[in-house]
Protein backbone atom coordinates (compact mmCIF):
# COMPACT_ATOMS: atom_id res chain seq x y z
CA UNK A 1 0.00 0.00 0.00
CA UNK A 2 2.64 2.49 1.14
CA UNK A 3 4.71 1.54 -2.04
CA UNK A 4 2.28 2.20 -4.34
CA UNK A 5 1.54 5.19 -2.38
CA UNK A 6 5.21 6.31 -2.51
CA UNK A 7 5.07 5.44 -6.52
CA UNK A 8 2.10 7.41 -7.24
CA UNK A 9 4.02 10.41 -5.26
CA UNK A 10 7.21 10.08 -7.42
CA UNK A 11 5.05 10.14 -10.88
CA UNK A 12 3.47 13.26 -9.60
CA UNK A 13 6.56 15.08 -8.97
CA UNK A 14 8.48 14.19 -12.00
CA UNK A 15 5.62 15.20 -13.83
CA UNK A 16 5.21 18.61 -12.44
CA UNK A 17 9.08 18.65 -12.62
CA UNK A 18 8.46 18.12 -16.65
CA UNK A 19 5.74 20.38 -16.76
CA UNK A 20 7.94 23.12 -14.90
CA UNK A 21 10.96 22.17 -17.53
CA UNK A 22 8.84 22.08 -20.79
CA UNK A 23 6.35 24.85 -20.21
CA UNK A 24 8.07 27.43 -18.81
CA UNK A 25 5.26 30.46 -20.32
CA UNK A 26 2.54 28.37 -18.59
CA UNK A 27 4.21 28.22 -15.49
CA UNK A 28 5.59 31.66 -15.80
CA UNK A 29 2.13 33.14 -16.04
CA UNK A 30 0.69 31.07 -13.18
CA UNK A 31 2.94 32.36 -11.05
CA UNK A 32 1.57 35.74 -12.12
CA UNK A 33 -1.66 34.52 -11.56
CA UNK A 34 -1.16 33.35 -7.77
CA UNK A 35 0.29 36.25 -6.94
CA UNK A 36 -2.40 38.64 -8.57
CA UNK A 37 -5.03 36.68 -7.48
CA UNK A 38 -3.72 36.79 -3.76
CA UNK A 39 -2.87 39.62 -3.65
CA UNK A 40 -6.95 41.07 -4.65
CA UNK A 41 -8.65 37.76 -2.35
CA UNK A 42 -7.20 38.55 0.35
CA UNK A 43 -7.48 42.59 0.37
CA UNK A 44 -10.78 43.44 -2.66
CA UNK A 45 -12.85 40.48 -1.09
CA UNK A 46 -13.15 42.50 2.53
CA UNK A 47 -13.44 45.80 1.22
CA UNK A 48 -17.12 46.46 1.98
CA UNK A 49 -16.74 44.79 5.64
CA UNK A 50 -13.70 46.90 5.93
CA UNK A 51 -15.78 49.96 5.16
CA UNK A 52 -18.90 49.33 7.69
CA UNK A 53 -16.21 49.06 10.32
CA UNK A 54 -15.27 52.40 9.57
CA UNK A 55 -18.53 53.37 9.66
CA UNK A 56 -19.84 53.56 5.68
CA UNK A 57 -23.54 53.04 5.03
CA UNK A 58 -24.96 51.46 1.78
CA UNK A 59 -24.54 54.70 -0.47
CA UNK A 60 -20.79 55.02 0.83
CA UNK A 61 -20.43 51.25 -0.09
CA UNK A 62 -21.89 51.60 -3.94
CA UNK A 63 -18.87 53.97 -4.11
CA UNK A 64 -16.31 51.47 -3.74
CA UNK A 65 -17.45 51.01 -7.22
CA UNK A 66 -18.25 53.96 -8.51
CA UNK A 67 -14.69 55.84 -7.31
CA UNK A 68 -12.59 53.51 -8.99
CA UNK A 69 -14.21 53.30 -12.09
CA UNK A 70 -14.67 56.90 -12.80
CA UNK A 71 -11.16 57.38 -12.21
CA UNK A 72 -10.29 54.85 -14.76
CA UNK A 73 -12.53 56.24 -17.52
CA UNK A 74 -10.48 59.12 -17.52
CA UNK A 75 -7.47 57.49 -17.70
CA UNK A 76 -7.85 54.24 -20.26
CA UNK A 77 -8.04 56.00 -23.50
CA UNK A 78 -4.61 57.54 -23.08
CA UNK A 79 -3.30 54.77 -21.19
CA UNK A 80 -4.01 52.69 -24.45
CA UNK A 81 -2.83 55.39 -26.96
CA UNK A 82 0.88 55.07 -24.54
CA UNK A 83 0.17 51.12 -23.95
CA UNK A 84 0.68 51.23 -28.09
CA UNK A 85 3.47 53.45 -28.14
CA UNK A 86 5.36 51.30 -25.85
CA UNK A 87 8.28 48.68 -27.69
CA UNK A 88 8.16 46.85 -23.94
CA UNK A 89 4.74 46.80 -22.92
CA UNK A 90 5.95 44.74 -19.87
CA UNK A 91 7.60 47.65 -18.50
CA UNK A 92 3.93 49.31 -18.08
CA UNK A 93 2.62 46.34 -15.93
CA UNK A 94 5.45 46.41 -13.55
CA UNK A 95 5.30 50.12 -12.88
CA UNK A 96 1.63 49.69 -12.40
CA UNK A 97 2.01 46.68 -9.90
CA UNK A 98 4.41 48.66 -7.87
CA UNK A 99 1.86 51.60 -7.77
CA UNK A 100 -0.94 49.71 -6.97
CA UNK A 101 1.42 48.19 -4.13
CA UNK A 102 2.20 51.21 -2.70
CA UNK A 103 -1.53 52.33 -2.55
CA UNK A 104 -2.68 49.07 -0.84
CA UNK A 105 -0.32 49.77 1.48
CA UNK A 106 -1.46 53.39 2.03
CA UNK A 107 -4.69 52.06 2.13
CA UNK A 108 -3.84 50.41 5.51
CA UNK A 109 -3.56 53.57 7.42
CA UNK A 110 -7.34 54.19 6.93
CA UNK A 111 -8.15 53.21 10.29
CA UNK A 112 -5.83 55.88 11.56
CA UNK A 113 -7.46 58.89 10.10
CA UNK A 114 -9.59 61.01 12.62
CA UNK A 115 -11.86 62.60 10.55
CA UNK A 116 -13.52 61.06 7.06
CA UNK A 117 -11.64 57.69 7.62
CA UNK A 118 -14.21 55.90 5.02
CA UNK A 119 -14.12 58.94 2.34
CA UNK A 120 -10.04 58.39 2.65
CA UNK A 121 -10.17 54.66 2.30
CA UNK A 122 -12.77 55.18 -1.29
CA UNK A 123 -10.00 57.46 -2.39
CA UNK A 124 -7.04 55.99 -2.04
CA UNK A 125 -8.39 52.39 -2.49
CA UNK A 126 -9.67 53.58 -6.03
CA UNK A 127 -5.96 54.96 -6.89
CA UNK A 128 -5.05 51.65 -6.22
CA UNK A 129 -8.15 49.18 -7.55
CA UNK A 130 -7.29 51.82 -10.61
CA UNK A 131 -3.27 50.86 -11.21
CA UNK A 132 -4.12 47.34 -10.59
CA UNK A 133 -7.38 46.68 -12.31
CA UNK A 134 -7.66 48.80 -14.88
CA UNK A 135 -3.61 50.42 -16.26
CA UNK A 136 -2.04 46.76 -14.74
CA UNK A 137 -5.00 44.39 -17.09
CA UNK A 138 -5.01 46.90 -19.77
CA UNK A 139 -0.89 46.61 -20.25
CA UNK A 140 -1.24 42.59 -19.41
CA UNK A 141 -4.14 42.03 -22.12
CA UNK A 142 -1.88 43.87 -24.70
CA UNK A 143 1.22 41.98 -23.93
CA UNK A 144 -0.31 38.92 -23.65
CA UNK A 145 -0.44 38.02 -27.69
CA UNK A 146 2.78 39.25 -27.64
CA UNK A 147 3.80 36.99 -25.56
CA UNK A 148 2.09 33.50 -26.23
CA UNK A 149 0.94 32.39 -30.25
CA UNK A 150 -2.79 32.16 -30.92
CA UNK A 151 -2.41 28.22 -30.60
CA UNK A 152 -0.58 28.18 -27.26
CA UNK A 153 -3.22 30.61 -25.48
CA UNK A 154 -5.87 28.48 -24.70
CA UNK A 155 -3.20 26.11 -22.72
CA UNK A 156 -1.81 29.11 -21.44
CA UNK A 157 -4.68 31.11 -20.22
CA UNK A 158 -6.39 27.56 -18.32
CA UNK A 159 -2.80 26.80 -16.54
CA UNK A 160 -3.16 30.56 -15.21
CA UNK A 161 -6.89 29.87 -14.25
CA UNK A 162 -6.21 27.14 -12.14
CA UNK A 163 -3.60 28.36 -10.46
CA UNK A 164 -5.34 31.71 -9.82
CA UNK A 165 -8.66 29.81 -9.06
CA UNK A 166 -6.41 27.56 -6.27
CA UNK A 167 -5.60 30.49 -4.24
CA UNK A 168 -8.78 32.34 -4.79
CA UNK A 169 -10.13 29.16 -3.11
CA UNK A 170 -7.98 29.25 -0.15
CA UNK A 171 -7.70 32.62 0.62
CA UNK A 172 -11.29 33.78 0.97
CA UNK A 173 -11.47 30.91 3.83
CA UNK A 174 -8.31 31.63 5.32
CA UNK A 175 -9.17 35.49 5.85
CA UNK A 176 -13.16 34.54 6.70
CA UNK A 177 -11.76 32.10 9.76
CA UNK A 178 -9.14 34.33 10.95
CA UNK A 179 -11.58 37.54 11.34
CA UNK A 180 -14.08 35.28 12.56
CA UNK A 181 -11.98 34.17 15.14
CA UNK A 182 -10.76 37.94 16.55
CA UNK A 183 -13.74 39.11 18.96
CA UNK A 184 -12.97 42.89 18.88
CA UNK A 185 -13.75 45.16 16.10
CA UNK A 186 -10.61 47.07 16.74
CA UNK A 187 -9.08 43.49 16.37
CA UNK A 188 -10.94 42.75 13.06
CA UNK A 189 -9.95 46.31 11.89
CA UNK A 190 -6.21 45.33 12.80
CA UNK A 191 -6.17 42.46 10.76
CA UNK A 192 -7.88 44.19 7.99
CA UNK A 193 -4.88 46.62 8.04
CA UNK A 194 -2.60 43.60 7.45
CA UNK A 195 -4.06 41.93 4.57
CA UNK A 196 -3.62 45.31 2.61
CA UNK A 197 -0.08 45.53 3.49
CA UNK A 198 0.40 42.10 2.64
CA UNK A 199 -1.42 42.38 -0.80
CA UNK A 200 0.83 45.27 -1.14
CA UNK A 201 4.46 42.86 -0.74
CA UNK A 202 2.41 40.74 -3.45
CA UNK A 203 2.46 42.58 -5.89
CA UNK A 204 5.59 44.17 -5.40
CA UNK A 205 7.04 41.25 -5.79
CA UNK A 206 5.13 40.49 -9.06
CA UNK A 207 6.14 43.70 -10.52
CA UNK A 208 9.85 41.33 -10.49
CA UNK A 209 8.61 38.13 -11.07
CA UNK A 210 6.79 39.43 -14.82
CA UNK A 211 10.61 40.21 -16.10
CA UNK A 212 10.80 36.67 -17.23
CA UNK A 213 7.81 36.67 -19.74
CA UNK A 214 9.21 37.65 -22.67
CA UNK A 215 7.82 39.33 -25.99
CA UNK A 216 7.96 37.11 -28.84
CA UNK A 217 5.95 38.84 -31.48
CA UNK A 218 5.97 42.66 -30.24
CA UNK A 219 4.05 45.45 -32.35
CA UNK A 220 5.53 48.04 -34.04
CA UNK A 221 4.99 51.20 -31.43
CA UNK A 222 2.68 54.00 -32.17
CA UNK A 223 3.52 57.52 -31.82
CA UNK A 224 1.11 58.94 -29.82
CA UNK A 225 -0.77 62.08 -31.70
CA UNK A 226 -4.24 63.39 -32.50
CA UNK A 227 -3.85 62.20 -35.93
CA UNK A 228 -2.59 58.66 -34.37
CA UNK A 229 -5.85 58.44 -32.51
CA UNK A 230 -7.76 59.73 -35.58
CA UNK A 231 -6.92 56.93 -37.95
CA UNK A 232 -6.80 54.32 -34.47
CA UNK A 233 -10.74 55.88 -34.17
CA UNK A 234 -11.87 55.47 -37.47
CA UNK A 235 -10.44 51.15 -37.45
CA UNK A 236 -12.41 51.06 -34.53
CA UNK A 237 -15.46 52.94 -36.00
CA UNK A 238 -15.31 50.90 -38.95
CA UNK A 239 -14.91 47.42 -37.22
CA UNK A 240 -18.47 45.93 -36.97
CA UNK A 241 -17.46 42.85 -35.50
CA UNK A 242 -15.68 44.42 -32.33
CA UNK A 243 -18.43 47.27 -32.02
CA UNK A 244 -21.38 44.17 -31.89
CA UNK A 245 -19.40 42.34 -29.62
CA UNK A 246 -18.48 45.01 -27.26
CA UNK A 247 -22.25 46.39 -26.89
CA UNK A 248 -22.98 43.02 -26.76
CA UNK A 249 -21.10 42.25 -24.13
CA UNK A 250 -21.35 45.47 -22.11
CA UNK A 251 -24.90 44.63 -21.76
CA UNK A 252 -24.14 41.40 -19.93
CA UNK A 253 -21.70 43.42 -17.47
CA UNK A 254 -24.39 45.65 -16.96
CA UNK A 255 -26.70 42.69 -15.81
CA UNK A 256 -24.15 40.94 -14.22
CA UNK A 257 -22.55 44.05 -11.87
CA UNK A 258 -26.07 45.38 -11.17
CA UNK A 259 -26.75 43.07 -7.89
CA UNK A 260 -22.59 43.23 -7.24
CA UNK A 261 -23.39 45.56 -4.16
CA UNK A 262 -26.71 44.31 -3.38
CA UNK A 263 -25.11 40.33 -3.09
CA UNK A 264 -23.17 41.84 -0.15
CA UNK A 265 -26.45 43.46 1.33
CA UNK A 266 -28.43 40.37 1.16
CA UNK A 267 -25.94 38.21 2.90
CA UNK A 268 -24.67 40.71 5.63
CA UNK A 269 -27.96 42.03 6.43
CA UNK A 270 -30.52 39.74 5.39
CA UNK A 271 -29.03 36.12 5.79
CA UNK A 272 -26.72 37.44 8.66
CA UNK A 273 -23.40 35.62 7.47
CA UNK A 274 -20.42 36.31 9.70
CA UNK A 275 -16.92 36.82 8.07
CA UNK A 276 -16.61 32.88 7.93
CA UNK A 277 -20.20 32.62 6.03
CA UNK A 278 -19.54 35.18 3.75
CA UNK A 279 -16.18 33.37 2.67
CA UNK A 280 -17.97 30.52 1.78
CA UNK A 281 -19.22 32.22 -1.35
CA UNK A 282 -16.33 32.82 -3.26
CA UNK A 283 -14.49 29.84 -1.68
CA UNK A 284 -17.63 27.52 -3.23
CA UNK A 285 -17.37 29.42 -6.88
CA UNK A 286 -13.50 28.39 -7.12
CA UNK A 287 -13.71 25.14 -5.99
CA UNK A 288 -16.62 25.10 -8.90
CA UNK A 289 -14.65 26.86 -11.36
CA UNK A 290 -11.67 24.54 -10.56
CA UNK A 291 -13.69 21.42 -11.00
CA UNK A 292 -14.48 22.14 -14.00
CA UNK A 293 -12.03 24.35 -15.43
CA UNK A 294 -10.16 21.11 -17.93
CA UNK A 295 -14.30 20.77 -19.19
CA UNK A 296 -14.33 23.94 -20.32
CA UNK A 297 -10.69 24.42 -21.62
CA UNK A 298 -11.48 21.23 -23.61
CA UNK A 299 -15.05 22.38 -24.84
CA UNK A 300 -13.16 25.68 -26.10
CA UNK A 301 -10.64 23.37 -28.44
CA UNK A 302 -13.48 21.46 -29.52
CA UNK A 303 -16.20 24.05 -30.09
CA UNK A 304 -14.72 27.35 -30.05
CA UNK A 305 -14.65 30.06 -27.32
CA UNK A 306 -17.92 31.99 -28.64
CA UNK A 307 -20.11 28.64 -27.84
CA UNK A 308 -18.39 27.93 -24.47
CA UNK A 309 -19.41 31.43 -23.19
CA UNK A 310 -23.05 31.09 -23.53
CA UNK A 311 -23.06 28.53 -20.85
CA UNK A 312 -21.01 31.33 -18.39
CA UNK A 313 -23.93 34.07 -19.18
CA UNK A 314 -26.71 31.93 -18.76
CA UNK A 315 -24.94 30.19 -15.93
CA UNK A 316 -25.52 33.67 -13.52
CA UNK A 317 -28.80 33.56 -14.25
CA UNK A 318 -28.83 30.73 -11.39
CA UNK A 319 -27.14 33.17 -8.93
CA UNK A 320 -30.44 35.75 -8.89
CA UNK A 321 -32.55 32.57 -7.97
CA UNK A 322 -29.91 31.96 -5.56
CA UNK A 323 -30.09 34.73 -3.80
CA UNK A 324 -33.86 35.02 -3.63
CA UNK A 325 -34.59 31.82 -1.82
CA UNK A 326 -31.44 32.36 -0.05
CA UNK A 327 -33.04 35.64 1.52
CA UNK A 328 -36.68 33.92 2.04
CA UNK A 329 -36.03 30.70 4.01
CA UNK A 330 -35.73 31.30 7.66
CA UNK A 331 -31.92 30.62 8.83
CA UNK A 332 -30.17 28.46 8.71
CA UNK A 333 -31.44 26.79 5.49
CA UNK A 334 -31.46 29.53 3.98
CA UNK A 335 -27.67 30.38 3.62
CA UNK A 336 -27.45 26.57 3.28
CA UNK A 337 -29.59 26.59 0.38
CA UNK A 338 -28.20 29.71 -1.30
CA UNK A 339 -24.47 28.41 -0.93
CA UNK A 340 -26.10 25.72 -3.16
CA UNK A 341 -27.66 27.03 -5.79
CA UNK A 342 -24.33 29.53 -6.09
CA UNK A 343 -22.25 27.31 -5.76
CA UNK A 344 -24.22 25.42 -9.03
CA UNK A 345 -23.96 28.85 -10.60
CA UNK A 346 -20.19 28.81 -10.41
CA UNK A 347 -19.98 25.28 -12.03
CA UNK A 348 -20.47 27.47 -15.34
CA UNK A 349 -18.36 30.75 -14.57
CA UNK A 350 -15.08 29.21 -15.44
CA UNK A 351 -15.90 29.64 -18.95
CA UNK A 352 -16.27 33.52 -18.38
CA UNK A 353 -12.44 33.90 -17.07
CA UNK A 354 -11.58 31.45 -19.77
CA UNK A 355 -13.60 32.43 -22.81
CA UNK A 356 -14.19 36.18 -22.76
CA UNK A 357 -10.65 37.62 -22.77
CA UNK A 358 -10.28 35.04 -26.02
CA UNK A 359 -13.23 36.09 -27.88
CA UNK A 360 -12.31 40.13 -27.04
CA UNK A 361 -8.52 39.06 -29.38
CA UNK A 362 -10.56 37.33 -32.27
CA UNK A 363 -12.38 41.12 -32.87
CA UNK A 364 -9.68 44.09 -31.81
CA UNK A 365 -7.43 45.51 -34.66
CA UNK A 366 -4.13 43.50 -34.06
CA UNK A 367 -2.73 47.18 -35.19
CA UNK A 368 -4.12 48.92 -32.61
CA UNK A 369 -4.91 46.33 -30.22
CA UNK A 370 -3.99 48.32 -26.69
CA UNK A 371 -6.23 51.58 -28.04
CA UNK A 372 -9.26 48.65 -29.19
CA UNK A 373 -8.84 47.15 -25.43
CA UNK A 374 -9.51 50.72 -23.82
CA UNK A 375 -11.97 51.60 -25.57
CA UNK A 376 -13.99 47.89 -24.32
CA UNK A 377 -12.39 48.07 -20.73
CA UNK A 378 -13.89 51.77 -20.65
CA UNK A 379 -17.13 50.54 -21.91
CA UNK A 380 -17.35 47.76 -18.89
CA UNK A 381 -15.73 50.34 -16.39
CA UNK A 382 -19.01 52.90 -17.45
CA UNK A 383 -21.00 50.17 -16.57
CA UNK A 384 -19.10 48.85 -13.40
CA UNK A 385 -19.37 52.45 -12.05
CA UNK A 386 -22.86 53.08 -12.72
CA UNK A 387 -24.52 49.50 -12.54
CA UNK A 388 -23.74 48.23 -8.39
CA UNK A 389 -25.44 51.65 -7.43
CA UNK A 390 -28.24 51.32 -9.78
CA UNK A 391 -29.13 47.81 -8.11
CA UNK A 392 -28.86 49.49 -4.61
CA UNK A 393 -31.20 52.84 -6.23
CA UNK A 394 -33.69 50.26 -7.55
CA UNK A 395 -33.64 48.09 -4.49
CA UNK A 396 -34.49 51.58 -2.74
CA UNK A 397 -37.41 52.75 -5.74
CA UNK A 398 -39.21 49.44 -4.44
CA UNK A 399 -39.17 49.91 -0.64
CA UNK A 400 -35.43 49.47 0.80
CA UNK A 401 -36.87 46.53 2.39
CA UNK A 402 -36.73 42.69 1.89
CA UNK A 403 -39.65 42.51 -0.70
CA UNK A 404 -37.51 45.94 -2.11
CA UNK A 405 -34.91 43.55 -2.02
CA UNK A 406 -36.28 40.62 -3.89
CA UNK A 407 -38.35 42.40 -6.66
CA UNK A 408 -34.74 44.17 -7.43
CA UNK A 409 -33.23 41.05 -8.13
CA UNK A 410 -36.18 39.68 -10.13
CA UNK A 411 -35.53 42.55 -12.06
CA UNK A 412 -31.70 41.35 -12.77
CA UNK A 413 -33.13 37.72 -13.49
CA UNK A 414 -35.17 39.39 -16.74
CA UNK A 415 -32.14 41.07 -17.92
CA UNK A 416 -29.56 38.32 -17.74
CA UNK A 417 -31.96 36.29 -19.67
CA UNK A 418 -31.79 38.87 -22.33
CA UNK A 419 -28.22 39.41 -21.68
CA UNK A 420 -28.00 35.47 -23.04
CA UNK A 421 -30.23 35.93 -26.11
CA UNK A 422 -28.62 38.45 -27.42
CA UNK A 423 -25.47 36.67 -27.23
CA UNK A 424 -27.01 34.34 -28.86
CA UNK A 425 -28.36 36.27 -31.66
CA UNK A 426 -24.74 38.03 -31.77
CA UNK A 427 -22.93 34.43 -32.54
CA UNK A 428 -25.51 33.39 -34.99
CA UNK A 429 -25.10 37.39 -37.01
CA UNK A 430 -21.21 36.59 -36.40
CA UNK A 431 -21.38 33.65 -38.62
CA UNK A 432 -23.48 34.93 -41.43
């Protein structure tokens, strides 16, 4: 027993040890992807129960949203115009890592600020949210085809997945039990303090790590100039494919981020989760994601990205439902039941972080891909800073109370249907 045991145990570390040898991008990028991804679940996942320690109410939580996003509408156009100027586009994603570090960390000093502790924590965590969310994935999703050839990317992009998908799983629980277990608020807020310094070593030390991805197949750099933007304007204007896609597609992140702030509502105030509960969430939708993470990779060689993604739309649908029953069974079956039926949601959501990013590079202008990118990630930020605090106004239009609460999200349940159809319709016009 122990031999075979032993046996099983050598096979499994020679054949990482191959994998490490022979795939070097893959494992490159995965390390990218742990740190990334611990770096945001173990600081982004607490933000709102960071805030209502500091004393924010519901409006002053929609704005962890809304800050951030404005900010980066006024910054993505220009950071894509410079993103395609750039010969080393990698430089741009380890100066923004190393920014966003820095912010995290000044982020952690929120607690410490007499007056306006919660309006200083929106600010600065937006500066920061900003340089890693929006300049740091706008300068990775241009370098990224530079990087790894069209066939490699699938392989690529689902080693990265899993590896960011294994820490998202762990860290959400590891944070949940260790504020559960601290009775104090000051205590909590403590510990709070040092995840955000600790996301900020992260991705410091990512900002290093990135050197070793090299560009294979750079673009020729843009000079940046109003006549420059002209001609990058009128590819864009006159690329039917990418402008269907991304309205398309902004309409399902408008479904999809319109209940973002009201999820958080419902289980804080409504189901009454504790810092442990409220882990569970995101801890259940990566151990989903991870199980079946190969399905999906494989579906996407098979069937194309375009098909696999319909199942990922139509897969949130689930999570309204989710959070309806959730929210009208007396406790504690109803946070069992919810953690079900999300958890079921999430078995499909793989194919999002797997899919989406792929079907974005089969419509952008390889010639101006950075400038294409902005103009889509400022077409999803719009909606990301709008959309969480329209839920919370319509959740208010129809009472502010639990019935408020649950009309709201039956109104999110229509639209992500529609959100599906029309994604639908979109593949079938994309063919003819």
């Amino acid at each position: 027993m122990f031999s075979g045991i032993i046996k099983k145990s050598r096979q499994s570390f020679f054949s990482v040890r191959s994998f490490v040898r022979t795939q070097p991008l893959s494992v490159n990028y995965g390390i990218d992807g742990i740190l990334v991804a611990g770096a945001l679940g173990i600081a982004v996942n607490n933000n709102n129960l960071f805030a209502q320690r500091l004393g924010a109410d519901d409006f002053q939580l929609s704005l962890l949203q809304l800050v951030p996003s404005l900010l980066t509408l006024f910054l993505l156009i220009p950071a894509g115009l410079f993103a395609d100027s750039l010969r080393n586009k990698r430089l741009m994603m380890s100066v923004m890592l190393v920014v966003s570090g820095i912010f995290y960390a000044v982020v952690s000093t929120s607690a410490f600020v007499p007056v306006h502790s919660v309006y200083f924590f929106v600010v600065f965590l937006a500066i920061a949210s900003v340089a890693v969310n929006g300049m740091y994935n706008l300068s990775w999703q241009s370098f990224f085809p530079e990087a790894v050839e069209a066939t490699r990317r699938n392989m690529v992009l689902t080693f990265r997945a899993r590896m960011t998908m294994i820490v998202q799983l762990i860290a959400p629980l590891a944070v949940g039990a260790i504020l559960t277990s601290i009775a104090s608020d000051s205590g909590k807020i403590a510990a709070h303090q040092l995840f955000y310094i600790l996301a900020a070593v992260m991705l410091i030390t990512n900002a290093f790590h990135i050197r070793k991805i090299k560009a294979v197949a750079p673009n020729e750099p843009k000079r940046i100039s109003f006549s420059e933007m002209k001609i990058a304007a009128k590819r864009l204007a006159g690329n039917k494919k990418f402008i269907v896609f991304a309205l398309v597609i902004l309409f399902f992140h408008a479904t999809w981020q319109m209940d973002w702030t009201l999820y958080f509502i419902g289980q804080a105030n409504y189901m009454q989760m504790n810092e442990l509960l409220l882990s569970f969430a995101p801890v259940g939708s990566m151990l989903a994601q991870l199980i079946t993470l190969k399905f999906w990779s494989k579906l996407n060689t098979k069937r194309g990205v375009e098909f696999t993604l319909t199942f990922g739309i139509f897969g949130l649908v689930i999570n309204t439902i989710a959070m309806m029953v959730g929210v009208s069974l007396p406790a504690p079956f109803g946070i069992i039941v919810f953690l079900t039926l999300h958890f079921i949601a999430m078995l499909t959501f793989a194919n999002i972080t797997l899919s989406l990013f792929q079907c974005l590079l089969k419509v952008v202008d390889e010639e101006y891909r950075s400038f294409s990118i902005s103009i889509y990630t400022c077409l999803i930020t719009l909606s990301n800073a709008v959309m969480p605090m329209m839920g919370v106004l319509l959740y208010r239009a129809f009472g502010g109370d639990l019935n408020g609460f649950r009309y709201a999200f039956m109104v999110v349940f229509a639209l992500r249907i529609v959100a599906g159809l029309l994604w639908m319709l979109r593949n079938k016009y994309a063919k003819s």
